[in-house]
C-alpha atoms as a PDB file:
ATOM      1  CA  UNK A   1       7.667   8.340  10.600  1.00  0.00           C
ATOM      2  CA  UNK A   2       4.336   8.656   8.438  1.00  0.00           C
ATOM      3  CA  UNK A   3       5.606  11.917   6.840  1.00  0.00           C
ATOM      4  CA  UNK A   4       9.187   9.846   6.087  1.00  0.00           C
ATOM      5  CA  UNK A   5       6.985   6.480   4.311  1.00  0.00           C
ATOM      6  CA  UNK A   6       4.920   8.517   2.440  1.00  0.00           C
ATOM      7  CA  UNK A   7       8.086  10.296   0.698  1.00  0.00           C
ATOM      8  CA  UNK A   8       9.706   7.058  -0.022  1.00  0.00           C
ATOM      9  CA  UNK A   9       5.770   6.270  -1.854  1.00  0.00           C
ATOM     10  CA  UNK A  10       6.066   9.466  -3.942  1.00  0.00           C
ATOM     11  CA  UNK A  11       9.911   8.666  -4.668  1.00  0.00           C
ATOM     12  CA  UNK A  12       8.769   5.151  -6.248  1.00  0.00           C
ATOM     13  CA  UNK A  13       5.794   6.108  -7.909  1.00  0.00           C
ATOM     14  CA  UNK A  14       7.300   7.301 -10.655  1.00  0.00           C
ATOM     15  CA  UNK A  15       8.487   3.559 -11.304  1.00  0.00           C
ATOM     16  CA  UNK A  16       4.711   2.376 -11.870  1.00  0.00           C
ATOM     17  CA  UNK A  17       3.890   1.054 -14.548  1.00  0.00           C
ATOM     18  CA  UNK A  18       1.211   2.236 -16.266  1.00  0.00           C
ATOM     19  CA  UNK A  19       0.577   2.546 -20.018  1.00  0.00           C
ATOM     20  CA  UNK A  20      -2.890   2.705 -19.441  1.00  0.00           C
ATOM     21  CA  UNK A  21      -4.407   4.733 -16.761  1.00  0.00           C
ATOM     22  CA  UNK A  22      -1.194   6.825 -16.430  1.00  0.00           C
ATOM     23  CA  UNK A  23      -2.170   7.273 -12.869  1.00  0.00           C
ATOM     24  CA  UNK A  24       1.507   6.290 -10.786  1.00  0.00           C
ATOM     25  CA  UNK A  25       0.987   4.891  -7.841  1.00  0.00           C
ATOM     26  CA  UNK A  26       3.578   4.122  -4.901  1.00  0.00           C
ATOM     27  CA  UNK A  27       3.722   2.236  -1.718  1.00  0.00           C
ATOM     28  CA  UNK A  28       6.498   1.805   1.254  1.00  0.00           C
ATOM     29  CA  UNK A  29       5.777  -0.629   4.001  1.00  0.00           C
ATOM     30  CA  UNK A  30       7.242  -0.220   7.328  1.00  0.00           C
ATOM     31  CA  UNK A  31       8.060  -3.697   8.597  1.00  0.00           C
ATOM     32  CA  UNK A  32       8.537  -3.784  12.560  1.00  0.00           C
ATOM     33  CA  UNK A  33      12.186  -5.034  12.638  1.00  0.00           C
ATOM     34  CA  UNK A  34      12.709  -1.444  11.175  1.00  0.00           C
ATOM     35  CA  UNK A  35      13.157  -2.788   6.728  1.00  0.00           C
ATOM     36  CA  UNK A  36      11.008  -0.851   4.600  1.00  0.00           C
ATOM     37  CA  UNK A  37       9.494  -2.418   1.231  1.00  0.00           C
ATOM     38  CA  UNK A  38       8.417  -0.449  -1.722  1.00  0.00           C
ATOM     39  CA  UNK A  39       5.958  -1.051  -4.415  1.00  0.00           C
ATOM     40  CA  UNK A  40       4.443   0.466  -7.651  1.00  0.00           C
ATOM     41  CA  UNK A  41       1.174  -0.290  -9.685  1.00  0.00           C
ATOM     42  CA  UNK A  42       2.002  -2.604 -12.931  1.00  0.00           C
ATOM     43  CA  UNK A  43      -1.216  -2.520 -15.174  1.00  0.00           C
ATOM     44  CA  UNK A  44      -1.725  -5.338 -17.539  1.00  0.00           C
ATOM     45  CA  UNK A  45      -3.306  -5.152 -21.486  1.00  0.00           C
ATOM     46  CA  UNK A  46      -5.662  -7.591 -19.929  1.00  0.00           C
ATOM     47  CA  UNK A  47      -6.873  -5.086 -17.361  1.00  0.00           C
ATOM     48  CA  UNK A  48      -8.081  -6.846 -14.340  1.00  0.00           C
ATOM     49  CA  UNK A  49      -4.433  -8.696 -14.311  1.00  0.00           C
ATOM     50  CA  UNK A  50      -2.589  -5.297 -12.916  1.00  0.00           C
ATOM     51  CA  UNK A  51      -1.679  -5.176  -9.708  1.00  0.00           C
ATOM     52  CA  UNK A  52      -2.066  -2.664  -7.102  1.00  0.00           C
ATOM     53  CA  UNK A  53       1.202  -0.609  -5.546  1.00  0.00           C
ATOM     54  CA  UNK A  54      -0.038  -1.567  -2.082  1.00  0.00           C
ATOM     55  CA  UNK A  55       0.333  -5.380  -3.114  1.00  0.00           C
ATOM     56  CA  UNK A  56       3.218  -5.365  -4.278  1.00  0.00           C
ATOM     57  CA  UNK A  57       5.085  -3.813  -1.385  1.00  0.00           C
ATOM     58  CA  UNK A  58       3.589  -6.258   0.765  1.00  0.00           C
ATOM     59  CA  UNK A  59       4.589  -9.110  -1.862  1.00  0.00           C
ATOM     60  CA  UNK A  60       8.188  -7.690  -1.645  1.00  0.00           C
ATOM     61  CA  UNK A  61       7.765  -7.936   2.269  1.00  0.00           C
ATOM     62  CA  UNK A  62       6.357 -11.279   2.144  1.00  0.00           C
ATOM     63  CA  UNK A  63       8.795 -12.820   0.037  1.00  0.00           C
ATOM     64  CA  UNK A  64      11.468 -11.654   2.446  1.00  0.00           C
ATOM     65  CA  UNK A  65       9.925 -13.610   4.886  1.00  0.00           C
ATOM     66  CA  UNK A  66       7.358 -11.283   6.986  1.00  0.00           C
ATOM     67  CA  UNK A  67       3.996 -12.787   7.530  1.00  0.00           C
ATOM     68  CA  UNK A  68       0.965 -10.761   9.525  1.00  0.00           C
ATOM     69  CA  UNK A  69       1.587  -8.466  12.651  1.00  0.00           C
ATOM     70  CA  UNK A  70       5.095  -8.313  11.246  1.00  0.00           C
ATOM     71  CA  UNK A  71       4.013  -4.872   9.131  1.00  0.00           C
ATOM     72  CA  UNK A  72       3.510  -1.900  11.218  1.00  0.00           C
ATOM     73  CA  UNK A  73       2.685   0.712   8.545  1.00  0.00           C
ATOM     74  CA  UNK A  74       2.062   1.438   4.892  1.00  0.00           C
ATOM     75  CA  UNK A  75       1.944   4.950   3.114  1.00  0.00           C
ATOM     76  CA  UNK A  76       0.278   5.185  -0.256  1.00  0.00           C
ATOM     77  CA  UNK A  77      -0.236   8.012  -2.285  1.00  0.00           C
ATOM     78  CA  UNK A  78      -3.290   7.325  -3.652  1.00  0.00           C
ATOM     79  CA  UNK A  79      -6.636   6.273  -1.016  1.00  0.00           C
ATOM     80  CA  UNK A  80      -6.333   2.355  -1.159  1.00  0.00           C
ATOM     81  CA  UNK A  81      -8.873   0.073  -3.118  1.00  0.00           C
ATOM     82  CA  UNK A  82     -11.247  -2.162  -1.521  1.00  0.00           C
ATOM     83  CA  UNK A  83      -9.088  -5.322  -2.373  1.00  0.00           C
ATOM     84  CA  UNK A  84      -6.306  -3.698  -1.140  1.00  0.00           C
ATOM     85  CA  UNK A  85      -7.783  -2.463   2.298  1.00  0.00           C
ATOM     86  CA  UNK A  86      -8.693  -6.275   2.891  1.00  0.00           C
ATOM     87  CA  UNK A  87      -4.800  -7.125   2.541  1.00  0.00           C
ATOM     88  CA  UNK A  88      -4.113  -4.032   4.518  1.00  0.00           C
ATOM     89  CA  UNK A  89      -6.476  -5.351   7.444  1.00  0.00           C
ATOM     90  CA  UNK A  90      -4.908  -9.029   7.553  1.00  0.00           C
ATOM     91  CA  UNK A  91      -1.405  -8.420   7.685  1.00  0.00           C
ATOM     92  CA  UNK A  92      -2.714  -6.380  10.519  1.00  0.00           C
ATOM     93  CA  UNK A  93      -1.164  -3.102   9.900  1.00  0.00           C
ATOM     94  CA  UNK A  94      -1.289  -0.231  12.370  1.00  0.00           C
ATOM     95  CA  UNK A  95      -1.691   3.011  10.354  1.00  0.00           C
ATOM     96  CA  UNK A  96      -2.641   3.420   6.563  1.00  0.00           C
ATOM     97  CA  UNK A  97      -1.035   7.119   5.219  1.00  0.00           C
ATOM     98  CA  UNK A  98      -2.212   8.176   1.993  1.00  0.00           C
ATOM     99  CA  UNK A  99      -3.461  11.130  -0.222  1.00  0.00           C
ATOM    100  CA  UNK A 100      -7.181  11.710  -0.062  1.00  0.00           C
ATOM    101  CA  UNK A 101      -9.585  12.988  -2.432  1.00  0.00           C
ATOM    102  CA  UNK A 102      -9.370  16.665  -1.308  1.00  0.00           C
ATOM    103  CA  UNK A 103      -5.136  16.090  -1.378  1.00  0.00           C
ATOM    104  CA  UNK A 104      -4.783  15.631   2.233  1.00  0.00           C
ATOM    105  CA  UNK A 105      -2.387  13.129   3.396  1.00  0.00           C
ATOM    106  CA  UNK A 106      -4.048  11.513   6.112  1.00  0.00           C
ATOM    107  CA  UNK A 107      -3.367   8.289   8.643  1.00  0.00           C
ATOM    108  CA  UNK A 108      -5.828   6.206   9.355  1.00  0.00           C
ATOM    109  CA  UNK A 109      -5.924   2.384  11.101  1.00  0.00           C
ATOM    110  CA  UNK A 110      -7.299  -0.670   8.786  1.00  0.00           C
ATOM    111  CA  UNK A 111     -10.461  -1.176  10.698  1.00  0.00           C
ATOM    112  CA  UNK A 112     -11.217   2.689   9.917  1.00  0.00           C
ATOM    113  CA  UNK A 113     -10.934   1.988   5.891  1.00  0.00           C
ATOM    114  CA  UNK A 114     -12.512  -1.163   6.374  1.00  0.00           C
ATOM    115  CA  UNK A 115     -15.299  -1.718   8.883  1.00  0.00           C
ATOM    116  CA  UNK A 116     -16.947  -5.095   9.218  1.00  0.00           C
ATOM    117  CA  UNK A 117     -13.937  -6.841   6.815  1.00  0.00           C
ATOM    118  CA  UNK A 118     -14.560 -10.439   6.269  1.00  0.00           C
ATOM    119  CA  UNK A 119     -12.082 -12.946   8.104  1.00  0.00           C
ATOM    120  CA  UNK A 120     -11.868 -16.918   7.603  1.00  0.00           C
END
């Protein structure tokens, strides 16, 4: 199913926005009831107001009523950001699929991408 997600994140990339950077970045969530929620990056003039591809698949999933341990996996095709790997880690996510640095898609869990994360 990893290969399948990660498809659906380089179908939607193209959607980013991203007048900026120009880097087009997607994101499909696999939710455990079997729905899957896509996301781009949408960068902002004021640059630290963008949002991340990764966040806003999980928005999409929120907002349709999923909360944490209801999202099983997320593919990205781009290596997640630190901020991103923290929302990753609390919706408690099972496998993180993206592109490394070297091209590589690889799957990894949350605690892998983010050792000693920070919890309330």
């Amino acid at each position: 199913m990893s290969a399948e997600l990660y498809e659906r994140a380089v179908s939607i990339a193209a959607k980013a926005y991203a007048p900026y950077s120009n880097f087009f970045v997607g994101a499909a969530v696999l939710a455990r009831d079997g729905r899957v929620f896509e996301g781009v990056n949408v960068e902002n003039a004021a640059y630290p107001l963008g949002i991340c591809a990764e966040r806003t698949a999980i928005s999409r999933a929120v907002t349709d009523g999923c909360k944490p341990g209801d999202l099983e996996a997320i593919a990205i095709t781009a290596s997640p950001c630190g901020g991103c790997r923290q929302w990753i880690y609390e919706f408690r996510f099972e496998s993180v699929t993206f592109q490394n640095a070297e091209g590589e898609v690889i799957t990894r869990t949350p605690a892998e991408l983010l050792p000693e994360t920070f919890e309330l």
